[in-house]
Protein backbone atom coordinates (compact mmCIF):
# COMPACT_ATOMS: atom_id res chain seq x y z
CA UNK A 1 -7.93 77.39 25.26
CA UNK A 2 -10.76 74.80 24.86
CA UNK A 3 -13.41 77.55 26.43
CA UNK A 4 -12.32 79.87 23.37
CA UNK A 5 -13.49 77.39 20.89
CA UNK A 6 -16.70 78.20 19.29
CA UNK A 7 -18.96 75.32 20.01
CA UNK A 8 -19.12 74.29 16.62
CA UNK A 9 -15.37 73.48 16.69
CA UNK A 10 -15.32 71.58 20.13
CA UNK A 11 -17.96 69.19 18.53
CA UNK A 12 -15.52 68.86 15.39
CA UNK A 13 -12.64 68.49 17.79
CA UNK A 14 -14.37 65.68 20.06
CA UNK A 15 -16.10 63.82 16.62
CA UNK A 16 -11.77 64.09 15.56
CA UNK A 17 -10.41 62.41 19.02
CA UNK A 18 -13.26 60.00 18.73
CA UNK A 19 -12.77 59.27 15.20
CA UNK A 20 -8.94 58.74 16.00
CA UNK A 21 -9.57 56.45 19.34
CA UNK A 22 -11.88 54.54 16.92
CA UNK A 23 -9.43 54.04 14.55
CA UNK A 24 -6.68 53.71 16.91
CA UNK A 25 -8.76 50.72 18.96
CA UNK A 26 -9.39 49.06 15.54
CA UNK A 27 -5.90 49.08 14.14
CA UNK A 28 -4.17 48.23 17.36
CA UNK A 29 -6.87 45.93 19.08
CA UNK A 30 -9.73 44.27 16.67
CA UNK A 31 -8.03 44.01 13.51
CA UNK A 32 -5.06 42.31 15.10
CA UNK A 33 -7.22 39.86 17.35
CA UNK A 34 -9.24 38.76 14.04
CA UNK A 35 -6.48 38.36 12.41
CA UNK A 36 -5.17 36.02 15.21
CA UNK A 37 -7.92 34.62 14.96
CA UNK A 38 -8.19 33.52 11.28
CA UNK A 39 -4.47 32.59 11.88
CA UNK A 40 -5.33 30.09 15.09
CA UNK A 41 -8.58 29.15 12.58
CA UNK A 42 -6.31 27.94 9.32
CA UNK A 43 -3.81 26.37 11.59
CA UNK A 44 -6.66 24.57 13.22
CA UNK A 45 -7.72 23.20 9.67
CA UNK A 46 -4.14 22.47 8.94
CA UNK A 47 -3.84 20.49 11.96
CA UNK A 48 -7.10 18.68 11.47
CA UNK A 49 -5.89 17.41 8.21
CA UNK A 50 -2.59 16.40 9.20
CA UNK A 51 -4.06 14.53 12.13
CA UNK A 52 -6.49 12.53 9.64
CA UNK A 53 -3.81 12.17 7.64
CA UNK A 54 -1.61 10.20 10.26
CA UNK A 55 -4.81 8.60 11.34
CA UNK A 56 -4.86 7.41 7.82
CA UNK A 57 -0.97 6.52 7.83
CA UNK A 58 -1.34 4.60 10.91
CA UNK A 59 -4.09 2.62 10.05
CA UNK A 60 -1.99 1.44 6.50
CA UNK A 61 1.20 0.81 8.74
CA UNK A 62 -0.96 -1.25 10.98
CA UNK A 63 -2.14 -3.46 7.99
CA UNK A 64 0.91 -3.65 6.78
CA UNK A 65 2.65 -4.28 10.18
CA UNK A 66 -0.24 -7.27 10.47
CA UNK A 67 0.61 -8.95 7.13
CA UNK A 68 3.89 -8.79 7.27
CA UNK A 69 3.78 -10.71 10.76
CA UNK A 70 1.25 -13.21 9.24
CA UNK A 71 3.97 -13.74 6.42
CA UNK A 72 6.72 -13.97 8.94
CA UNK A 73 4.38 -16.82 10.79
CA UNK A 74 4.00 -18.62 7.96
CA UNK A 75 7.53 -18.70 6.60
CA UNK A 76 8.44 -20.28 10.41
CA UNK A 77 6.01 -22.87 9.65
CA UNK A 78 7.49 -23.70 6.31
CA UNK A 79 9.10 -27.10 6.23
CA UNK A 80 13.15 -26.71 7.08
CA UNK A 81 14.97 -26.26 3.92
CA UNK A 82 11.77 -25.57 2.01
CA UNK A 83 12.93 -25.13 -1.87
CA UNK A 84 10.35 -24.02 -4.43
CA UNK A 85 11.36 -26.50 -6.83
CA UNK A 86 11.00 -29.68 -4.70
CA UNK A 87 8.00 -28.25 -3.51
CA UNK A 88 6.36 -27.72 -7.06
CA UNK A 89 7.87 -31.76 -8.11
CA UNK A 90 6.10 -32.78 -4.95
CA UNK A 91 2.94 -31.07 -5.68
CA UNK A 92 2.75 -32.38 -9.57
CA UNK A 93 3.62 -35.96 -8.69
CA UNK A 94 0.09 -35.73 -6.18
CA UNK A 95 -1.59 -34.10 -9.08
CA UNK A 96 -0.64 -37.28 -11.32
CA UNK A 97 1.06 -34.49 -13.66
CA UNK A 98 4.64 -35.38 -13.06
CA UNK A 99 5.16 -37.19 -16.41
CA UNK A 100 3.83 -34.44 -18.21
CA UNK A 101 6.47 -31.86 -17.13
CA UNK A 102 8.97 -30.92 -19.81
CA UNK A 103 11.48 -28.85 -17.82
CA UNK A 104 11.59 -26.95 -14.86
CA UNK A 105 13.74 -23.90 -14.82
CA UNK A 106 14.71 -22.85 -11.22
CA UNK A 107 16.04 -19.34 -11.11
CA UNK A 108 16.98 -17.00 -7.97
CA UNK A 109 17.32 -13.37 -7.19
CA UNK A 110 18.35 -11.23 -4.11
CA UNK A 111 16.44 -8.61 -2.83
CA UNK A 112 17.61 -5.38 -2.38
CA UNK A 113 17.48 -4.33 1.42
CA UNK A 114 15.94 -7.63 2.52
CA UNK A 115 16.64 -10.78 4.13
CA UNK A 116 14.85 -12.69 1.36
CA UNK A 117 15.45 -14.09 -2.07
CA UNK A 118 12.64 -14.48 -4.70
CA UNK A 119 12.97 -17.84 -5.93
CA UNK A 120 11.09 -18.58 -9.53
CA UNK A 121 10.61 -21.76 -11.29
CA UNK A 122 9.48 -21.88 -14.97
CA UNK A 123 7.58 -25.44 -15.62
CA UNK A 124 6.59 -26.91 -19.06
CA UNK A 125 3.52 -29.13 -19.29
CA UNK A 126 2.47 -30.90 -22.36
CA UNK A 127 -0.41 -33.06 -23.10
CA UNK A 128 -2.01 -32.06 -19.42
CA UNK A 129 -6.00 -31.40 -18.73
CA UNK A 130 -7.85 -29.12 -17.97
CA UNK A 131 -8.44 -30.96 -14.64
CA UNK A 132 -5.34 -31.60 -14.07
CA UNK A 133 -4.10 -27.96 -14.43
CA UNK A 134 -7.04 -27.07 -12.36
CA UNK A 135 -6.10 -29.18 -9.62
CA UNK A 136 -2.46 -28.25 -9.75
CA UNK A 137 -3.09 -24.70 -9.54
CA UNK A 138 -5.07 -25.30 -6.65
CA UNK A 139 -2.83 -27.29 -5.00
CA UNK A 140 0.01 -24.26 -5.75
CA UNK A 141 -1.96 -21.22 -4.72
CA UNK A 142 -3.55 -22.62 -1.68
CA UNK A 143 -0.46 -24.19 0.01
CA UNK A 144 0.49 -22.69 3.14
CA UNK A 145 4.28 -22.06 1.96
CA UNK A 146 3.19 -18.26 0.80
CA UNK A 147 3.66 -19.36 -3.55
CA UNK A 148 2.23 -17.81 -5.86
CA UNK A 149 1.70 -18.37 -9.54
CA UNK A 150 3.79 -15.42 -11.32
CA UNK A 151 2.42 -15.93 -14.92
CA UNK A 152 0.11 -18.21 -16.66
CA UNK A 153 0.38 -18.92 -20.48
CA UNK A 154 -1.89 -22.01 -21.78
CA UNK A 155 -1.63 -23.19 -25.34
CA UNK A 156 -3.78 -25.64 -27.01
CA UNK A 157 -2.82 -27.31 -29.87
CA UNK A 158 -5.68 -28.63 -32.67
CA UNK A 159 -3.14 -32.01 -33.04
CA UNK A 160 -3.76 -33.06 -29.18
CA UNK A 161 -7.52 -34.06 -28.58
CA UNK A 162 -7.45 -33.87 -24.51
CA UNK A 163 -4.33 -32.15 -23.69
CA UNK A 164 -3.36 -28.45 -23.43
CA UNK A 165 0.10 -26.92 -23.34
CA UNK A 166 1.25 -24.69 -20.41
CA UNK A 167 3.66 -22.66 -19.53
CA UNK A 168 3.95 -21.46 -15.88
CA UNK A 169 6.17 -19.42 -13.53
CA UNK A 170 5.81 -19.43 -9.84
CA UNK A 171 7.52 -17.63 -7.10
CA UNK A 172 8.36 -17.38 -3.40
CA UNK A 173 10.67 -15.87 -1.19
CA UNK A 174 12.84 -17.97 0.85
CA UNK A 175 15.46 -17.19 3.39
């Protein structure tokens, strides 16, 4: 039947079944494997950033992890039966501020899912230095029983020549 065809329409039938295996190799074969492959590519770049990302996370958990055995370290070294507010009376009668206090307010709160209570004292001073302060703050913020100075309010009145008032809250967590 082929050998009746004119050869005009052989070379349109062969250009046809080439055409067609052309098309049939793209859509079956290349199209699918780049697809695949821009697939495998964007999960590739996916994966990339979601191993940064833990890179990232496990790097913070590590700090974290670090301080929070440094803080553990340091509340074993505390003295036994550590309490903020004979700390802080202990620390202002070797900053020669002891007779300046006007109250100290001890207050305590538990923390939710923890082993630890924040314990805050509110202190008064009155007719205190700037020295003094100074000294006392020192003295609070670079002890080794993990306190820190919550909030800071310093008033000084025009009737008191030396002295400033202050106002001071200090926490910790205890066990």
């Amino acid at each position: 039947m082929a050998r009746k065809l004119k050869k005009r329409e052989r070379y349109a039938i062969y250009a046809a079944s080439i055409f067609i295996c052309i098309f049939v190799g793209l859509q079956f074969i290349v199209f699918p494997f780049l697809d695949k492959r821009e697939k495998v590519q964007r999960s590739l770049e996916a994966k990339t950033r979601i191993l940064k990302e833990m890179v990232l996370l496990k790097a913070e958990y590590e700090t974290l992890r670090n301080q929070a055995d440094s803080a553990k370290s340091r509340f074993s070294r505390r003295p036994r039966g550590f309490t903020l507010f004979s700390f802080l009376d202990d620390l202002a009668g070797k900053a020669r501020i002891k007779n300046n206090i006007t109250y100290m307010k001890p207050s305590t709160s538990i923390q939710k899912n923890s082993p630890y209570k924040l314990s805050l004292v509110e202190m008064k001073l009155q007719a205190v230095t700037l020295n003094q302060l100074i000294t006392y703050l020192h003295m609070v913020e670079t002890s080794p029983n993990m306190v820190r100075i919550k909030r800071l309010s310093i008033l000084k009145k025009e009737n008191q020549k030396n002295g400033i008032n202050v106002v001071l809250q200090v926490e910790t967590l205890e066990t």
